[in-house]
Protein backbone atom coordinates (compact mmCIF):
# COMPACT_ATOMS: atom_id res chain seq x y z
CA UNK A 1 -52.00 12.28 -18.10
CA UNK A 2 -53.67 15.17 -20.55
CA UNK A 3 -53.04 17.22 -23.16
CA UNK A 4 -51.49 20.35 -22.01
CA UNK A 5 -51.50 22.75 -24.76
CA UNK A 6 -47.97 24.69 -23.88
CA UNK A 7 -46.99 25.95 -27.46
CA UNK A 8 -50.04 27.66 -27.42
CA UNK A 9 -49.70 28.96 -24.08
CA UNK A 10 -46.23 29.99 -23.51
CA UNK A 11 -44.97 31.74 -20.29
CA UNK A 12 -44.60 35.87 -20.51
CA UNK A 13 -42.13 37.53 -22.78
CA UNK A 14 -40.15 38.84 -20.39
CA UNK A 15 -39.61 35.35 -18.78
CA UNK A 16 -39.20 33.89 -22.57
CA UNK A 17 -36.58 37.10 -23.66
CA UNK A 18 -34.55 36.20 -19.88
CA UNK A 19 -34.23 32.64 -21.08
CA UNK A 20 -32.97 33.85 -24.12
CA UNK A 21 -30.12 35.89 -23.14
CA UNK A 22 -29.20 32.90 -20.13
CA UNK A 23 -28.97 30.32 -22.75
CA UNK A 24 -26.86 32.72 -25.18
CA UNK A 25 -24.21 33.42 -22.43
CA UNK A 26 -24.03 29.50 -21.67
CA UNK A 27 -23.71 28.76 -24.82
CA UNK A 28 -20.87 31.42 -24.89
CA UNK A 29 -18.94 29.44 -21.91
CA UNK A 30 -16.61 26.55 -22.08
CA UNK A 31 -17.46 23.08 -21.14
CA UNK A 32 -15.97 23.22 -17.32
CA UNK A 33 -17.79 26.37 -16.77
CA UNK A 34 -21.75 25.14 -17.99
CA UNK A 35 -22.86 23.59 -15.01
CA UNK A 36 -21.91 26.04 -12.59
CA UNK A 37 -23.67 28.49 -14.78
CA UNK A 38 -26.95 26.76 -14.46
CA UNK A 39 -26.41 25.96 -10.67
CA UNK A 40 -26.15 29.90 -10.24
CA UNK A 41 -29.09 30.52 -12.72
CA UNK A 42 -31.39 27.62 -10.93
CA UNK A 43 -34.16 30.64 -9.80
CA UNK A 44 -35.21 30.98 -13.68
CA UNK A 45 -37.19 28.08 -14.22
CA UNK A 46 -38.70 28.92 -10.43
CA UNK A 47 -40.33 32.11 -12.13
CA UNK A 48 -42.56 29.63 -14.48
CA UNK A 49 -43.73 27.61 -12.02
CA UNK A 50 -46.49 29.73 -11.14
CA UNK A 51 -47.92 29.74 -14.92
CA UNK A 52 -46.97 25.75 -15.33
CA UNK A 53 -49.75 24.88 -12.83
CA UNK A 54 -52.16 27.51 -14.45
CA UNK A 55 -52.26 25.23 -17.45
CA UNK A 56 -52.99 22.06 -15.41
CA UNK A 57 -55.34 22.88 -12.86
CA UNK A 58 -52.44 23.04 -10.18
CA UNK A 59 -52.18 19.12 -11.26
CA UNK A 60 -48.99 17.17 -12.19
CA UNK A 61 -48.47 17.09 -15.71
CA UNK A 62 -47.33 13.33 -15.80
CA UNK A 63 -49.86 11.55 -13.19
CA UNK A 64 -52.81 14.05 -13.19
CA UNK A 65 -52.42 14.15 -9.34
CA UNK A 66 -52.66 17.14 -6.69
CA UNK A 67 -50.96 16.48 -3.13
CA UNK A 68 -50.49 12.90 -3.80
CA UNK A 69 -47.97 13.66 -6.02
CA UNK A 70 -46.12 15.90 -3.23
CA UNK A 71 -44.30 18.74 -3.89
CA UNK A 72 -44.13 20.22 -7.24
CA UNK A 73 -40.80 20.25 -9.49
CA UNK A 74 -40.32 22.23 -12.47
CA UNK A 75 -38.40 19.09 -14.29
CA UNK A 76 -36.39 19.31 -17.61
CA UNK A 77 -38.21 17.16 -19.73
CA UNK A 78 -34.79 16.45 -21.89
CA UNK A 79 -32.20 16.03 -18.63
CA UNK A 80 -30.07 19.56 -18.49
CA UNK A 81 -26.99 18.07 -16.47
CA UNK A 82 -27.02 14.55 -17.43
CA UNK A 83 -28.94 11.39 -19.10
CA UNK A 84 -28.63 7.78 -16.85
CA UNK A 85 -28.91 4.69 -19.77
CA UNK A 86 -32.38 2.90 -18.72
CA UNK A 87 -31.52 -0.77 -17.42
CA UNK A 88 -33.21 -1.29 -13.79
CA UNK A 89 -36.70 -2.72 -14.13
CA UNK A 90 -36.64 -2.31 -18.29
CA UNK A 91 -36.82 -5.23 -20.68
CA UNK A 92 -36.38 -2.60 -23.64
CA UNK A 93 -32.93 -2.19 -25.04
CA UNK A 94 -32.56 1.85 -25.35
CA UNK A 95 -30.12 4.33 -26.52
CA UNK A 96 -29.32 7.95 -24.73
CA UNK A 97 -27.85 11.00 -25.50
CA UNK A 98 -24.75 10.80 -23.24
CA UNK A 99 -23.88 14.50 -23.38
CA UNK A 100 -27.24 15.37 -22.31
CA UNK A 101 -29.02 18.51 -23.29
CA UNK A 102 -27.08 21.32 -21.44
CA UNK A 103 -28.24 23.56 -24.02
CA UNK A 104 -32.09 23.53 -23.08
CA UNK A 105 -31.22 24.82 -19.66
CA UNK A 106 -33.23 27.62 -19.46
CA UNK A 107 -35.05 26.64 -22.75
CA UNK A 108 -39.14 27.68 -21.31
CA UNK A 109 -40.25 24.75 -24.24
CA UNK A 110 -38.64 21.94 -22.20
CA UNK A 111 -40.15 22.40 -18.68
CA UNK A 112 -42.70 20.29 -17.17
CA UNK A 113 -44.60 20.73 -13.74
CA UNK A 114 -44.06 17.27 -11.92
CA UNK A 115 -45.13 15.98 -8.72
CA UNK A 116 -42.76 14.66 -6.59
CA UNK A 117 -43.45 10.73 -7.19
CA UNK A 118 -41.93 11.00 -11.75
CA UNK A 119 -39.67 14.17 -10.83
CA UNK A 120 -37.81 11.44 -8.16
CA UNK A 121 -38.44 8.75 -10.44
CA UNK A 122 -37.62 10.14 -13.74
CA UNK A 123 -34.32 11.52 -12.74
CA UNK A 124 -32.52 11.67 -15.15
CA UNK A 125 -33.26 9.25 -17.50
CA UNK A 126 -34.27 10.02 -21.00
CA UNK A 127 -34.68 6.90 -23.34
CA UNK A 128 -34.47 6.67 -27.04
CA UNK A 129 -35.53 4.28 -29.08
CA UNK A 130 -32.36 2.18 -30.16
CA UNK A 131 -30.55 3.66 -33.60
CA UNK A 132 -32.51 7.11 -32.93
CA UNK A 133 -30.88 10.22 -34.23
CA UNK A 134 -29.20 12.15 -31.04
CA UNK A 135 -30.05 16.01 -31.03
CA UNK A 136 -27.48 18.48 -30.72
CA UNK A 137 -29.31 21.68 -30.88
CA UNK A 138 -33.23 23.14 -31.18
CA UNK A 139 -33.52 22.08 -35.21
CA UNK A 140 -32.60 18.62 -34.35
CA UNK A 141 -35.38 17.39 -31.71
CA UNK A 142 -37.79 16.56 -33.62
CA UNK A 143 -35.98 14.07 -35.31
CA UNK A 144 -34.88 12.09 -32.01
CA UNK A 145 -37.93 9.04 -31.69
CA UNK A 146 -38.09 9.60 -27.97
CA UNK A 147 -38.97 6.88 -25.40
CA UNK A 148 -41.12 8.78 -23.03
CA UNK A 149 -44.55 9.87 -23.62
CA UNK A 150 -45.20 13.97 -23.45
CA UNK A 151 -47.96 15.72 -22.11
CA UNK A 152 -47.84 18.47 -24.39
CA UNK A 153 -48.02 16.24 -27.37
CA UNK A 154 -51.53 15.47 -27.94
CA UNK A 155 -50.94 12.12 -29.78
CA UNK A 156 -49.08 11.06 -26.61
CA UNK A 157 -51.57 11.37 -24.06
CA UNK A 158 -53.83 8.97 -26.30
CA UNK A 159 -51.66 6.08 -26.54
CA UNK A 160 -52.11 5.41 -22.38
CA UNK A 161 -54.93 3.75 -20.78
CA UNK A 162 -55.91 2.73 -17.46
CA UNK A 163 -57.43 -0.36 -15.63
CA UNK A 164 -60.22 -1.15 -13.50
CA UNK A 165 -56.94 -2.05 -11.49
CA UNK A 166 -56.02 1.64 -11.32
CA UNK A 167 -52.72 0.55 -13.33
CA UNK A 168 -51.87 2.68 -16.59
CA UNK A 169 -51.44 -0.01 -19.30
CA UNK A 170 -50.82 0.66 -23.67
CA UNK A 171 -53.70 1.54 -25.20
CA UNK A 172 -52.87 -0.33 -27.98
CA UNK A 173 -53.36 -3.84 -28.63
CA UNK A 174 -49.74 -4.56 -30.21
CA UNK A 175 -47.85 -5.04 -27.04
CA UNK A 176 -44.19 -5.19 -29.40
CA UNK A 177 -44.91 -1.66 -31.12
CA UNK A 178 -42.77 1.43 -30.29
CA UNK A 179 -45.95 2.92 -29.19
CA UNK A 180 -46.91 0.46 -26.52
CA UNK A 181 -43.27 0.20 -25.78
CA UNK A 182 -43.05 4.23 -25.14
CA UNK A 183 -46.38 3.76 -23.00
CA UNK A 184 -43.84 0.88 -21.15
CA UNK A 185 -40.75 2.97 -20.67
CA UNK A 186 -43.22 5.95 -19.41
CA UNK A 187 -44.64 3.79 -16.40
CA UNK A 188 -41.55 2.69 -15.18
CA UNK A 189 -39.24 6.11 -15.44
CA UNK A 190 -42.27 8.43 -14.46
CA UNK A 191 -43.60 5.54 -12.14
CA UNK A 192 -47.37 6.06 -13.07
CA UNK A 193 -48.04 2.71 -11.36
CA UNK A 194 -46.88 3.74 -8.13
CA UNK A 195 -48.96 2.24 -5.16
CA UNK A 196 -50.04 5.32 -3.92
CA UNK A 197 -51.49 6.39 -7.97
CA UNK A 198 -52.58 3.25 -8.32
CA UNK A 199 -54.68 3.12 -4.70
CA UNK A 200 -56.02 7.47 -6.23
CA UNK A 201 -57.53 6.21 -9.42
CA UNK A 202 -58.89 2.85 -7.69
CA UNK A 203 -61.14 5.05 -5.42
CA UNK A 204 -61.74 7.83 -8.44
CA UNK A 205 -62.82 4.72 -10.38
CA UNK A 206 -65.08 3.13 -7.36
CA UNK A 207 -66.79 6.87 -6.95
CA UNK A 208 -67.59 6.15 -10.71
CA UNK A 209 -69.00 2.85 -10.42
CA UNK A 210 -71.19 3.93 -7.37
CA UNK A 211 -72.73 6.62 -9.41
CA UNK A 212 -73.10 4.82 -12.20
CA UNK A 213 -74.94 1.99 -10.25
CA UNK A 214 -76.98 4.52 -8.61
CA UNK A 215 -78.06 5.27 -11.57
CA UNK A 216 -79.27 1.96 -13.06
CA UNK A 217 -81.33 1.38 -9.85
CA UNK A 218 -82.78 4.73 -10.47
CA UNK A 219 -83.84 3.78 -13.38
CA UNK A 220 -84.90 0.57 -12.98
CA UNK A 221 -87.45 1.40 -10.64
CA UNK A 222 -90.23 1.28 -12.66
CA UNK A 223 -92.69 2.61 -9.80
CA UNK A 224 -91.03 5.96 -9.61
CA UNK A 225 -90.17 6.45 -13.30
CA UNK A 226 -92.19 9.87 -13.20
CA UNK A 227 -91.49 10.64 -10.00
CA UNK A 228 -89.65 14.24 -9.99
CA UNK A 229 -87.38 13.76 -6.95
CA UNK A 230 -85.60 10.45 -9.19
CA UNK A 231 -85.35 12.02 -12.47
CA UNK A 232 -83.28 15.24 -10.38
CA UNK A 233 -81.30 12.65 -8.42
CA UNK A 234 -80.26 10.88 -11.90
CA UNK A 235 -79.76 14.35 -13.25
CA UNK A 236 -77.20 15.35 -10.23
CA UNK A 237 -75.67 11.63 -10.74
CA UNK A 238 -74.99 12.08 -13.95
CA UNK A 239 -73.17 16.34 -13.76
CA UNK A 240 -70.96 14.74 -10.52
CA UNK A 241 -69.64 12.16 -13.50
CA UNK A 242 -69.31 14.75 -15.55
CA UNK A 243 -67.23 16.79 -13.21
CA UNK A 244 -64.97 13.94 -12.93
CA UNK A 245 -63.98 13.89 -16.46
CA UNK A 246 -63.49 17.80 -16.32
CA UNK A 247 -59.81 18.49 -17.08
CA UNK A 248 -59.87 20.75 -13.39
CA UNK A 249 -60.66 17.54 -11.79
CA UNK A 250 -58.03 15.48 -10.66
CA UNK A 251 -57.17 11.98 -12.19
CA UNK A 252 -59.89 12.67 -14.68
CA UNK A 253 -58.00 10.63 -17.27
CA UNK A 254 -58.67 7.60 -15.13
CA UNK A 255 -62.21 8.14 -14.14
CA UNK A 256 -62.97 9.11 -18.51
CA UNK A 257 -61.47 5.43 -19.17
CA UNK A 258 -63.66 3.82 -16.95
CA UNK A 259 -66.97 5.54 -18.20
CA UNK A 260 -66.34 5.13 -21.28
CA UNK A 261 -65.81 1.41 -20.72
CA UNK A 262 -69.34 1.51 -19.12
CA UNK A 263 -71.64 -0.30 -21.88
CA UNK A 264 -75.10 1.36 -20.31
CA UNK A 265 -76.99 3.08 -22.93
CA UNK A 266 -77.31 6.10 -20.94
CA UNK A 267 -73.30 6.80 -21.08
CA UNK A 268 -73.61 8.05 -24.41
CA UNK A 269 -75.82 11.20 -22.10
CA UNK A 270 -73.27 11.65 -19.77
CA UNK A 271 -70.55 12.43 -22.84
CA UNK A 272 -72.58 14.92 -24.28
């Protein structure tokens, strides 16, 4: 997972003024009526698609992934239709909105590009911390201490880490805090550890380690320090790692946590 910068990049007026005027007339409807509405009205959040991936490199917002994560979804971050109460697989006691958030339909702040592993797995679940305040319209969201990390919330995307296992883990070291307990809740309803992620950022993370090893040897060869041939094989080493941590690349998240755990002096060169 990174930071997608969405407020600051929002989708066309046109597309934001349409979602307007949808979410005025269902707001204008009675409850029987709603979900009809947005059954009829499903080719809206379609149209965004197209910029959703612009911002991501074409990647999944949640996993980082391209085709591994299948077919792309444009998910409601807050669940439009309904919210499931978390219990399979989850040691954390959770609250949920049980009305869900109808209201955000067609609401361009609340959409998501997912890959087909969290958009099946997510569902539509939407923890809360236990006791949270339950939002009820825009002004209110804020307020609700929400249980799964966001990719559009910079702060977020820092709290989650990865192993040389290729599992996502807390990045934290206080396993009972909300935040490692939102990292926890995000795993398991977006499925980040997923055998088929985990087996992606294994391999991303083994193409680091062979560079990075490369390296060394380079270097340690004392007998061809000077020669030109090993300083521009060190050189191209060291821009493929680089292009691994670009944001473009995929499951760059995963391959940046593992060479930054690298202790080599010569990591510090790579970063810059």
């Amino acid at each position: 997972m990174i930071f997608i910068d969405y407020k600051n990049n929002p989708p066309s007026e046109e597309l934001i003024e349409e979602g307007k005027e949808l979410t005025q007339q269902l707001l204008a409807l009675p409850e029987d009526k709603r979900k009809e509405f947005i059954e009829q009205n499903k080719s809206y959040w379609g149209k965004l698609k197209d910029h959703l991936a612009s911002l991501s490199y074409g990647k999944c917002w949640y996993t980082e992934a391209h085709d591994i994560a299948s077919v792309y979804h444009v998910d409601h971050f807050r669940p439009k239709n309904e919210t499931k109460k978390l219990k399979k697989d989850c040691r954390i006691e959770t609250d949920n909105n049980d009305e869900a958030y109808w209201w955000l339909a067609f609401a361009w702040e609340n959409y998501r590009l997912s890959g087909n592993i969290p958009n099946t797995s997510k569902n539509a679940y939407f923890p809360l911390r236990k006791g949270s305040p339950i939002a009820k319209n825009m002004n209110d969201l804020d307020k609700e201490w929400i249980g799964l990390l966001d990719p559009t919330d910079e702060t977020d995307v820092m709290l989650l880490t990865f192993g040389e296992d290729g599992r996502a883990y807390p990045a934290c070291n206080d396993d009972s805090s909300w935040e490692a307990q939102r990292v926890s809740l995000s795993i398991r309803v977006y499925d980040l550890n997923s055998t088929t992620l985990v087996e992606a950022r294994v391999e991303i993370q083994n193409q680091c380690k062979r560079r990075v090893n490369r390296i060394l040897r380079l270097m340690q060869d004392k007998e061809n320090n000077y020669n030109q041939l090993v300083k521009e094989e060190i050189k191209e080493q060291i821009r493929e790692l680089r292009k691994m941590m670009y944001p473009s690349s995929e499951l760059s998240a995963a391959a940046k946590h593992y060479i930054l755990n690298r202790t080599e002096p010569f990591i510090k060169g790579i970063l810059c």
